[in-house]
Structures are given as C-alpha cells and as structure tokens.
N, C-alpha and C. Protein backbone atom coordinates (compact mmCIF):
# COMPACT_ATOMS: atom_id res chain seq x y z
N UNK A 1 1.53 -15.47 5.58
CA UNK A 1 1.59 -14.30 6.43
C UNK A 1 1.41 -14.74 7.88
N UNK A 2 2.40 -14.49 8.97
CA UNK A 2 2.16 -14.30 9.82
C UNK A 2 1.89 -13.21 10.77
N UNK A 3 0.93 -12.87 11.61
CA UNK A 3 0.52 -11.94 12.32
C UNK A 3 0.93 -12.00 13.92
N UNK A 4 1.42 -11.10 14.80
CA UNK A 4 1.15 -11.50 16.23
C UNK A 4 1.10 -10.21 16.15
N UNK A 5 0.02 -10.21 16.90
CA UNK A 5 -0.87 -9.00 18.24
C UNK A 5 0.39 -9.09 19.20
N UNK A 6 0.52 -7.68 19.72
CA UNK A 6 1.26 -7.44 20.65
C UNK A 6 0.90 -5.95 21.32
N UNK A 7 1.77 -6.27 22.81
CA UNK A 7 1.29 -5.18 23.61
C UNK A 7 1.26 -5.79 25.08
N UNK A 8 1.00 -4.69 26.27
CA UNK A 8 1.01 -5.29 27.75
C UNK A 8 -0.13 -6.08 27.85
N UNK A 9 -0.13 -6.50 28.82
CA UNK A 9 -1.02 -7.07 29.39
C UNK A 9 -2.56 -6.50 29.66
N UNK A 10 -3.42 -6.81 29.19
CA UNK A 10 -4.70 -6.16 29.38
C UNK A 10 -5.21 -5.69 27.69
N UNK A 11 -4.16 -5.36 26.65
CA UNK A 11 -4.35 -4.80 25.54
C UNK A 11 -5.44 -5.32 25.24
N UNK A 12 -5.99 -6.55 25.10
CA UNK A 12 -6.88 -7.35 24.22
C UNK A 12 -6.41 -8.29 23.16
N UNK A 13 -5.02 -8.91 23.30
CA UNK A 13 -4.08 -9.76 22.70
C UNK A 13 -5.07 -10.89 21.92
N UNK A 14 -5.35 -11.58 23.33
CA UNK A 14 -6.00 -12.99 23.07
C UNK A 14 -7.32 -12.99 22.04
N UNK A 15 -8.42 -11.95 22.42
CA UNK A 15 -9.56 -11.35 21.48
C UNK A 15 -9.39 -10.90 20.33
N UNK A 16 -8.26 -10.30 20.21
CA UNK A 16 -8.14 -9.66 18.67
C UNK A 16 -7.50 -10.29 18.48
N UNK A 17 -6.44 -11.19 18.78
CA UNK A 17 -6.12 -12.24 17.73
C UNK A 17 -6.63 -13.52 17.41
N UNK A 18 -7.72 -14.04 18.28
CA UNK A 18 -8.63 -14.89 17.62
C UNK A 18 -9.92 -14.19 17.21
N UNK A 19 -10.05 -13.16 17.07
CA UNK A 19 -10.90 -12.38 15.77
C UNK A 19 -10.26 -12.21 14.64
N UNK A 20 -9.44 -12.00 14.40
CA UNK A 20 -7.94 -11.93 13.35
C UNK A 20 -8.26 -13.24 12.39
N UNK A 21 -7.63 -14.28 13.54
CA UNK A 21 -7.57 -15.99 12.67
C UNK A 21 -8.97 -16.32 12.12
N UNK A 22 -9.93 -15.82 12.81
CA UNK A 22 -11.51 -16.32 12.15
C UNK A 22 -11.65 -15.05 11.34
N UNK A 23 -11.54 -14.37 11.28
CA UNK A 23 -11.51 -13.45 9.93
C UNK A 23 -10.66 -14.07 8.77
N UNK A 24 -9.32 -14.28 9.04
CA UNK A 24 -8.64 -15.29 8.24
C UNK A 24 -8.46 -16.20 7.97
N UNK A 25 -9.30 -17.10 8.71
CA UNK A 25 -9.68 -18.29 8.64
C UNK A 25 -8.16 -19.19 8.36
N UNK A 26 -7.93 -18.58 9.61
CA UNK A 26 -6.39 -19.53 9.89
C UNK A 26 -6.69 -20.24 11.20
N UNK A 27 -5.19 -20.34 12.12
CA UNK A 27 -4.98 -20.60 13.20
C UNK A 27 -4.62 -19.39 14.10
N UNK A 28 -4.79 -19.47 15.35
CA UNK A 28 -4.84 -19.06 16.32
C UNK A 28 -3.90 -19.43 17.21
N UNK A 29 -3.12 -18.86 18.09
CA UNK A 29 -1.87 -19.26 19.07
C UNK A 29 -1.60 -18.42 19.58
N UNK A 30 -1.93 -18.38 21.26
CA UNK A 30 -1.60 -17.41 22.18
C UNK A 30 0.06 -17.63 22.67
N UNK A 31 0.91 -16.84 22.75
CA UNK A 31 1.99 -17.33 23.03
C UNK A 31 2.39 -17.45 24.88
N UNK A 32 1.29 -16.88 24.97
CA UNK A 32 1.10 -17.13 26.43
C UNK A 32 1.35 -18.81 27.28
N UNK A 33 0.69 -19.36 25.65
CA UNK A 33 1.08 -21.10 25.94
C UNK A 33 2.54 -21.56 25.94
N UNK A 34 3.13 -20.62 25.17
CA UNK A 34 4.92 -21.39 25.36
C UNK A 34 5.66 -20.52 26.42
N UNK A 35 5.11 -20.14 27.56
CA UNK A 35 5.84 -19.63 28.72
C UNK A 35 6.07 -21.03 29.43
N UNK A 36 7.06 -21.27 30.45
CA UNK A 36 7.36 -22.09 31.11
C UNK A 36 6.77 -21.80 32.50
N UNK A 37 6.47 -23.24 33.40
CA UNK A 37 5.81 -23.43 34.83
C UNK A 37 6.75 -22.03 35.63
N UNK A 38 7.92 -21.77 35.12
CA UNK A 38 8.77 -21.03 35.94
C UNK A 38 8.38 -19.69 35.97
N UNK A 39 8.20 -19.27 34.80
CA UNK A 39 7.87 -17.81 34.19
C UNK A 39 6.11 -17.40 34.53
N UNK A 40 5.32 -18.50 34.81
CA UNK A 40 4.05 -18.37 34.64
C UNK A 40 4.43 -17.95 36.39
N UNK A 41 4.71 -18.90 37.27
CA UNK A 41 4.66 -19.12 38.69
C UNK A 41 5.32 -17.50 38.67
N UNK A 42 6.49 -17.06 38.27
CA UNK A 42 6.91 -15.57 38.59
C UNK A 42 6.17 -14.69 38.25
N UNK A 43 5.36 -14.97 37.30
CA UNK A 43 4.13 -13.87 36.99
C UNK A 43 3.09 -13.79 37.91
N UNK A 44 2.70 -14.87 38.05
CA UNK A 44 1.47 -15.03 38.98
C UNK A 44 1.80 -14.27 40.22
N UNK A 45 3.08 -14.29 41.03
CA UNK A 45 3.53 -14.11 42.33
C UNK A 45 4.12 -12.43 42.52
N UNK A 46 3.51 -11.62 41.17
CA UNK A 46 3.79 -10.01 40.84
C UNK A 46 5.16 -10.46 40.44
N UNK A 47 6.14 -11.31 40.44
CA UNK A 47 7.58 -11.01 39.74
C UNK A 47 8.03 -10.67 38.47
N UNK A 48 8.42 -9.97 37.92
CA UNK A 48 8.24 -9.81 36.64
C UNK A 48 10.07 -10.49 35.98
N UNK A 49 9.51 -10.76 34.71
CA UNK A 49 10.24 -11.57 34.33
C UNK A 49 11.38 -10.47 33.77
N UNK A 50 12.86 -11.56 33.15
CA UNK A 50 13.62 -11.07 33.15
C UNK A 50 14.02 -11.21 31.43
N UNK A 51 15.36 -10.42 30.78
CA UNK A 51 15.67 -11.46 29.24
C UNK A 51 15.73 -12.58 29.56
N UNK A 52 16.52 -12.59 30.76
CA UNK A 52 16.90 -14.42 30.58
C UNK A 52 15.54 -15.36 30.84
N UNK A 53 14.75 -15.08 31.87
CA UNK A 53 13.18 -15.70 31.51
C UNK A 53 12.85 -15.48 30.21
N UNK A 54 12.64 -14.59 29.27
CA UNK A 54 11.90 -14.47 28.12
C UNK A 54 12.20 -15.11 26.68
N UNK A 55 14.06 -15.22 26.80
CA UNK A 55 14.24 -15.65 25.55
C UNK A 55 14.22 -16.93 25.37
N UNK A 56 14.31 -17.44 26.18
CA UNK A 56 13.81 -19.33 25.91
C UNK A 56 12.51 -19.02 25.11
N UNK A 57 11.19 -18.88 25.67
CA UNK A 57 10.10 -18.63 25.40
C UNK A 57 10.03 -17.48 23.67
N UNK A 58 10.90 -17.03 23.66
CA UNK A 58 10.47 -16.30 22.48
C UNK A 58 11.08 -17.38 21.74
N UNK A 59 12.36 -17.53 21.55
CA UNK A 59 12.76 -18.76 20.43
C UNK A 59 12.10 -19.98 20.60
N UNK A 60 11.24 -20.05 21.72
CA UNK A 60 9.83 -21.33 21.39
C UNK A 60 8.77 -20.41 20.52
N UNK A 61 8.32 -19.83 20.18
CA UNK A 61 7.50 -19.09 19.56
C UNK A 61 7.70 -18.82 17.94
N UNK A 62 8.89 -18.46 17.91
CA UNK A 62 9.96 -18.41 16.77
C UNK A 62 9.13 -19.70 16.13
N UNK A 63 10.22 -20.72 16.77
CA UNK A 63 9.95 -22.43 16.14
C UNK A 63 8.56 -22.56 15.90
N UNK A 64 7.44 -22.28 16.47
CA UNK A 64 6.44 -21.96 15.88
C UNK A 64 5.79 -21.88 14.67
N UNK A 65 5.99 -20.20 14.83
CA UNK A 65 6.07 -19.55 13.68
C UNK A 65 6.54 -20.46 12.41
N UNK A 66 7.83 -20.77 12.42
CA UNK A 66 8.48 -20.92 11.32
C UNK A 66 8.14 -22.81 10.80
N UNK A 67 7.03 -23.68 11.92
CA UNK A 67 6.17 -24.68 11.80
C UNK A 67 5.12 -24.14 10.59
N UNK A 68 4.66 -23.27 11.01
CA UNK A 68 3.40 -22.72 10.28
C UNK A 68 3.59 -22.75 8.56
N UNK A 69 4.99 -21.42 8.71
CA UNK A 69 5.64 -21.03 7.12
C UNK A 69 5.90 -22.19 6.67
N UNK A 70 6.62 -23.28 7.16
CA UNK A 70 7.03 -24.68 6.39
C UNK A 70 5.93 -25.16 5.93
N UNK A 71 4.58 -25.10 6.52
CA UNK A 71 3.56 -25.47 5.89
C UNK A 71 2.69 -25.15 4.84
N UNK A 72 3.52 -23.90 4.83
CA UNK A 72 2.55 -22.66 4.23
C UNK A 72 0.99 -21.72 4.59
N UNK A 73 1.31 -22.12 5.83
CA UNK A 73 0.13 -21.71 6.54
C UNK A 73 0.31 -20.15 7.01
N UNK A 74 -1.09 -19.39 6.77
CA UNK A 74 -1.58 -17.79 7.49
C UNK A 74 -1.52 -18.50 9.26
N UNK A 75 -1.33 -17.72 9.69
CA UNK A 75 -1.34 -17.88 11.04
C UNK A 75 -1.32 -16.91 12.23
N UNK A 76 -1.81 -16.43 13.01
CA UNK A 76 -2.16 -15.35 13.93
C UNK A 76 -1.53 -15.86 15.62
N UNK A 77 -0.63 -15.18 16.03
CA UNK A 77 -0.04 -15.25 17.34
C UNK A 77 -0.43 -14.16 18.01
N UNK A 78 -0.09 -14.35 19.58
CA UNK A 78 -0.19 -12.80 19.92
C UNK A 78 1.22 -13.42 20.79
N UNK A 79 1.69 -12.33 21.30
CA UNK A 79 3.08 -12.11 22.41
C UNK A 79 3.17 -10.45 22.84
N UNK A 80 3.76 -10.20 23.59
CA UNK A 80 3.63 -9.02 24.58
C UNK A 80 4.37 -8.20 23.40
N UNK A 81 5.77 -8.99 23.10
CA UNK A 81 7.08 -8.53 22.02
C UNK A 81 7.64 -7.14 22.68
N UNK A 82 7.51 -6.84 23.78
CA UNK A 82 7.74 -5.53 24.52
C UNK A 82 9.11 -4.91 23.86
N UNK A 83 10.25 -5.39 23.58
CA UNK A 83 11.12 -4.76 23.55
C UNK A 83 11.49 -5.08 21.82
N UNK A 84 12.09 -3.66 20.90
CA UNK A 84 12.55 -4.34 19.45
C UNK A 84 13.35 -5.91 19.27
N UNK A 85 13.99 -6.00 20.81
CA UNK A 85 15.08 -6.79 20.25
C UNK A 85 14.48 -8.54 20.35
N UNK A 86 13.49 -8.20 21.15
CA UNK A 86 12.37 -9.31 20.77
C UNK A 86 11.82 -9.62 19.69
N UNK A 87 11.53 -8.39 19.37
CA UNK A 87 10.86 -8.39 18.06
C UNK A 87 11.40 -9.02 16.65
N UNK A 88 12.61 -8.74 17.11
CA UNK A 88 13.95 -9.18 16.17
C UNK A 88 13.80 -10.78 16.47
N UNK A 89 13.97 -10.84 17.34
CA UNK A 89 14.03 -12.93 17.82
C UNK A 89 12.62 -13.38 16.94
N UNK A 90 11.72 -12.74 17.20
CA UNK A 90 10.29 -13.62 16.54
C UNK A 90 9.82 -13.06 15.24
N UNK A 91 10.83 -11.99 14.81
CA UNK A 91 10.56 -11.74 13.09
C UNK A 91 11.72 -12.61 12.85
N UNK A 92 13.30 -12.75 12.70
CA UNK A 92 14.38 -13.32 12.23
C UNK A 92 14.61 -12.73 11.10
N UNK A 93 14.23 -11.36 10.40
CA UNK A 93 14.30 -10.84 9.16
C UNK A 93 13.57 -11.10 8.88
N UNK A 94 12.71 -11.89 8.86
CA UNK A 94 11.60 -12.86 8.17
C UNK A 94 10.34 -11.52 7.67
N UNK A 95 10.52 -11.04 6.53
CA UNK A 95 9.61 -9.82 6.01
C UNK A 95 7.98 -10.60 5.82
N UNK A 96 7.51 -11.75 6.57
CA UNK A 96 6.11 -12.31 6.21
C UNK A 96 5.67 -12.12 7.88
N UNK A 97 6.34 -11.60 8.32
CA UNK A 97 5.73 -11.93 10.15
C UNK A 97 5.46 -9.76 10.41
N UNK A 98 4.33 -9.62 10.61
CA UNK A 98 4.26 -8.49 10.76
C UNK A 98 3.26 -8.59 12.62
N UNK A 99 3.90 -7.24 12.87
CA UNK A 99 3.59 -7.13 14.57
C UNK A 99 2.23 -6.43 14.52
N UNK A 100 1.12 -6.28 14.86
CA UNK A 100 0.14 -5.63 15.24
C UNK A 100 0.28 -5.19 16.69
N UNK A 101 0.62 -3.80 16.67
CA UNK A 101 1.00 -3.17 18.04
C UNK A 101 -0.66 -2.29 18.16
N UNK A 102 -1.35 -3.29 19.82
CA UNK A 102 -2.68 -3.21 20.51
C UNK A 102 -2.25 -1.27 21.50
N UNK A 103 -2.51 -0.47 21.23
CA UNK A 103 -2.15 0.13 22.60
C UNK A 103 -2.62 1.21 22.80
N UNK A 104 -2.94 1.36 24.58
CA UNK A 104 -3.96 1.68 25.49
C UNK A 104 -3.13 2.69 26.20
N UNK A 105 -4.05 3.40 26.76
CA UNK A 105 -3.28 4.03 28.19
C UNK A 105 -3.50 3.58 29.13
N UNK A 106 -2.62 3.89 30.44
CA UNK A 106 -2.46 2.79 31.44
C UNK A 106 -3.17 2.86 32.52
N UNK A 107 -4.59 4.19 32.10
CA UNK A 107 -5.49 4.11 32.60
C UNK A 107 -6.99 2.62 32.07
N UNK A 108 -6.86 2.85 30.98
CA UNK A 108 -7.56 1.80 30.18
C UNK A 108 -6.77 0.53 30.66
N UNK A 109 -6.05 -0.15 30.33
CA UNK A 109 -5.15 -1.54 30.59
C UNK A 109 -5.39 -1.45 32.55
N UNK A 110 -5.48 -0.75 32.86
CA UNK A 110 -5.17 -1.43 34.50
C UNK A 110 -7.03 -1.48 34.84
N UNK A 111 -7.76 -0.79 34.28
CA UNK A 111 -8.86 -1.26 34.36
C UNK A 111 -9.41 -2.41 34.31
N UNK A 112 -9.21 -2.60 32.89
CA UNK A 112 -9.12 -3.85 32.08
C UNK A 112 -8.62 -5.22 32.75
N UNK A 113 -7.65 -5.30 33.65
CA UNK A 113 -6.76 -5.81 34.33
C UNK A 113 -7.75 -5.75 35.64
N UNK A 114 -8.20 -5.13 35.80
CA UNK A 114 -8.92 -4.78 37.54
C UNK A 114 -9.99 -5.66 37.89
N UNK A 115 -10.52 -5.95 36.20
CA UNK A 115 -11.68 -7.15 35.50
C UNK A 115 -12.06 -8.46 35.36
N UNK A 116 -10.37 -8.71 35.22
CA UNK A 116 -9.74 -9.58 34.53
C UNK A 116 -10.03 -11.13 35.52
N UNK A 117 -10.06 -12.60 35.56
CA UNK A 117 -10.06 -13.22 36.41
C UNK A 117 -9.66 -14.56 35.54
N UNK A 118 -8.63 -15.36 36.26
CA UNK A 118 -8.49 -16.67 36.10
C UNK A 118 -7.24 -16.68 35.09
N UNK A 119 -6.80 -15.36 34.98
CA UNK A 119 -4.97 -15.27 34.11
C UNK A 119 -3.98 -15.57 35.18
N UNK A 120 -3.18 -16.23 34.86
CA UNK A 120 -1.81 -15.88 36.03
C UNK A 120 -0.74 -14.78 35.77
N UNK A 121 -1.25 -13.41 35.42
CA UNK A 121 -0.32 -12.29 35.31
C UNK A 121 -1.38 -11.42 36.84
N UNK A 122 -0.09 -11.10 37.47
CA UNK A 122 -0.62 -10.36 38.53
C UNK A 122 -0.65 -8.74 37.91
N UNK A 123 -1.81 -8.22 38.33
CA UNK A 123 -2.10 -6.82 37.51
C UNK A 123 -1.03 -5.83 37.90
N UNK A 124 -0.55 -6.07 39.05
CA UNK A 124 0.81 -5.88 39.89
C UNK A 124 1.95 -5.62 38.95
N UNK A 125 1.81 -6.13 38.00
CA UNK A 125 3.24 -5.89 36.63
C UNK A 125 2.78 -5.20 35.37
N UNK A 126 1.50 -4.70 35.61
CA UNK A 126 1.50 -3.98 34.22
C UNK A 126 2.58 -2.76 34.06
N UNK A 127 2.64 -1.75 35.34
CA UNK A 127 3.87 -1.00 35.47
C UNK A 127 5.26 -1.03 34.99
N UNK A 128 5.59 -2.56 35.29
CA UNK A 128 6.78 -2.81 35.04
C UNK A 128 6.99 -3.39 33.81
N UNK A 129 5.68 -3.83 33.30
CA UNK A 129 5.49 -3.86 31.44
C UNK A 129 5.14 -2.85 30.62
N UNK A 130 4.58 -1.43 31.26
CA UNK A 130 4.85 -0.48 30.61
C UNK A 130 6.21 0.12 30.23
N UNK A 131 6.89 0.30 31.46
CA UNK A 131 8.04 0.58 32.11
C UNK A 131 9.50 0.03 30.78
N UNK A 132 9.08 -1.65 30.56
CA UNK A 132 10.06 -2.25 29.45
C UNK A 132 9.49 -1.94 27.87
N UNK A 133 8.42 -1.42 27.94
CA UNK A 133 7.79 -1.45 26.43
C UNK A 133 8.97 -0.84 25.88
N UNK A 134 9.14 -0.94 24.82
CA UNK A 134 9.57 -0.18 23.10
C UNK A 134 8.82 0.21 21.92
N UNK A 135 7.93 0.81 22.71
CA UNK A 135 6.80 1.19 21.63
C UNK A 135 7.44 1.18 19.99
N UNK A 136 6.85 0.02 19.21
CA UNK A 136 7.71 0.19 17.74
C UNK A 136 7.27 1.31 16.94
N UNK A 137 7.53 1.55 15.67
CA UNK A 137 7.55 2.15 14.91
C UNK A 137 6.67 2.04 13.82
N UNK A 138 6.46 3.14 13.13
CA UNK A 138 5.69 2.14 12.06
C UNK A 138 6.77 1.81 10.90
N UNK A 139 7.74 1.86 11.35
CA UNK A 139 8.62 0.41 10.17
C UNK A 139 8.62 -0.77 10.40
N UNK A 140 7.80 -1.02 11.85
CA UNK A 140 7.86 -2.53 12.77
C UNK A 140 6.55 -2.54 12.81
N UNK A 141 5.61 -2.10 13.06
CA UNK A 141 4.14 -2.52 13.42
C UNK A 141 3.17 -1.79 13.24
N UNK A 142 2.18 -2.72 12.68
CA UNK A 142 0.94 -1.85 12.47
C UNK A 142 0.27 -1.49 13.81
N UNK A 143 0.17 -0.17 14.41
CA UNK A 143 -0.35 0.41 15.55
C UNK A 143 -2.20 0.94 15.87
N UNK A 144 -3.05 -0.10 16.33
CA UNK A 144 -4.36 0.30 16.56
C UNK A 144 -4.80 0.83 18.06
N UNK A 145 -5.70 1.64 18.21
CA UNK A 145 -6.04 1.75 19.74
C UNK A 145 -6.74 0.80 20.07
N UNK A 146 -6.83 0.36 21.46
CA UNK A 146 -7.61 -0.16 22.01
C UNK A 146 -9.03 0.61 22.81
N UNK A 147 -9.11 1.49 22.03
CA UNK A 147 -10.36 2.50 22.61
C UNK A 147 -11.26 2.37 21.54
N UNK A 148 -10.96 1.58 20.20
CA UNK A 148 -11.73 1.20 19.59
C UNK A 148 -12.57 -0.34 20.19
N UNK A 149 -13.52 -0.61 19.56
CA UNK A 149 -14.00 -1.83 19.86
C UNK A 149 -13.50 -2.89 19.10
N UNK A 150 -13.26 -4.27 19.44
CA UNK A 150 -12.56 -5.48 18.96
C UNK A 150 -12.59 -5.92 17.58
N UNK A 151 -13.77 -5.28 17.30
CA UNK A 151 -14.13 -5.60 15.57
C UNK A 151 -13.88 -4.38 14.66
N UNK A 152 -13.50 -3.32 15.24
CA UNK A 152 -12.75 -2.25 14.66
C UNK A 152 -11.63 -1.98 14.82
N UNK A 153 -11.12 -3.11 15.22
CA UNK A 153 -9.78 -3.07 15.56
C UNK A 153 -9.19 -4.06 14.34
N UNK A 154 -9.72 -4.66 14.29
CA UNK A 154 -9.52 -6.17 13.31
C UNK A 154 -10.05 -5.73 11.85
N UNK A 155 -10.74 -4.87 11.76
CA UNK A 155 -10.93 -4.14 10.54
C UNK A 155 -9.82 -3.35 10.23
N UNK A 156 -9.73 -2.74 10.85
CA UNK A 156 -8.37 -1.37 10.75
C UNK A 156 -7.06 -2.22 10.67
N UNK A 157 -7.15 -3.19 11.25
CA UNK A 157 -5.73 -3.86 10.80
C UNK A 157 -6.03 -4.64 9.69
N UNK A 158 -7.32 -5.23 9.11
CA UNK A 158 -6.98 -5.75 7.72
C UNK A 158 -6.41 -5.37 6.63
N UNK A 159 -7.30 -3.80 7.36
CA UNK A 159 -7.48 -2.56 6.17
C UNK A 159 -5.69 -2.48 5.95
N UNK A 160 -5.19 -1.90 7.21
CA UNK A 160 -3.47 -2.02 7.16
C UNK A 160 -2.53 -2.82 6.65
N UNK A 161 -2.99 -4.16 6.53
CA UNK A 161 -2.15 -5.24 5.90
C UNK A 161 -2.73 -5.64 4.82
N UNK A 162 -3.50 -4.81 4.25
CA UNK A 162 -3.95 -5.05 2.73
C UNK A 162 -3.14 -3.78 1.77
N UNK A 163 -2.93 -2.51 2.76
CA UNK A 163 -2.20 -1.74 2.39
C UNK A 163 -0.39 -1.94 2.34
N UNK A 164 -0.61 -2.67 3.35
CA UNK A 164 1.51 -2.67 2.95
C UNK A 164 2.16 -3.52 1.80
C-alpha cells in the first residue's frame, strides 16, 4: 500500500505523513525532495509553478513509488497532487496508491503559513494553490480536516483505509 498525504501548502503534509509511516512502520518521503533547484528557486521567489514545472517532478515521484511496490514495501509520501490529472500521473491506475486529501480553510492554512519558517514556499502562493486545487472526490481520496489534531487525523485515516 501506498499512501500520499496531499493538499496546499500549510495542510500538515510533512507531520501527518511521518505520523502515518511510524504508525505503519514503513517509510516516509516528502515529495517536496524530488522538486528541482528550478522549481524550489520559483517557489521561494512567490512564482508559482507551472504543468510544465510539475510534471518532471511528479513522474520523479511516480518512479518512486513504483521503487517501493517492486520491493514490496508500505510506504507513505506526501505531494500537493493539486490537480486529478496529477493524481492520475502518481496513481498510473495503480489501485494500491491511495491519496489522503489534508484540507483546511484558507483561513487556517495562511495562518499556519504565517508560522511557518525555514520552507522555501513563499506563503505568497497559497492563493494561487488554492486557486489550482481539484478538490478530489471520494472515488480518489480519503478526505480529513485539518481542524482536527495530527493524531486524529492519522487515526481517522487508518480507520478509512481499513474500511475500503
């Protein structure tokens, strides 16, 4: 089984998905790590990225992923996955990769963001990452608030992927 946390920036990506992997006593992988010097530097500088910035980086994530399954390994990612057709690139059909959709209102997230220190996403783009979301469905993702606390969040999604 693979898992990625998803959602804007501020959701709580990185926290609930290494609460996730130590609950599951897997691995952990922010996908934040397979962005390129290019995409990080446009983030940092408020630019917000484009498809053509993103899909390199998602089919690095992909390859990933599909490292893990060859191994047979549980494994926990997080990625923003803002739009379905992303979602599509880092599932591949693949019915073992399920999305955990984190989400806040954009009063909560820009707070959160207001907090925040030593990321290179300028809080400057949460707008324009609300703005691209595709909020999924629940035929695509299991959906928790982030107005819960981190360990009731990670409960409620066990609880969810013990149910599907």
């Amino acid at each position: 089984m693979i898992l990625i946390a998803m959602g804007v920036s501020g959701a709580g990506k990185s926290l609930v998905g290494e609460l996730l992997a130590e609950r599951l006593h897997c691995t952990f992988t922010d996908g934040d790590a397979f962005h390129s010097a290019a995409n990080k530097e446009k983030m940092h500088h408020g630019i917000p990225l484009t498809d053509e910035d993103r899909w390199p980086w998602l089919k690095t994530i992909r390859a990933a992923i599909e490292d893990k399954q060859k191994a047979g390994e549980t494994a926990v990612f997080t990625c923003s996955s803002l739009k379905r057709s992303y979602r599509d690139v880092l599932r591949a059909g693949d019915k073992d990769v399920c999305f955990v959709y984190l989400k806040g209102s954009r009063e909560v997230l820009s707070e959160r963001l207001g907090h925040r220190t030593g990321h290179f996403f300028d809080p400057s783009l949460l707008q324009s990452q609300l703005d691209t979301l595709e909020e999924p469905g629940a035929d695509e993702a299991i959906t928790v608030s982030i107005d819960l606390t981190p360990e009731q969040i990670v409960d409620e999604v066990l609880k969810q992927v013990e149910q599907r």
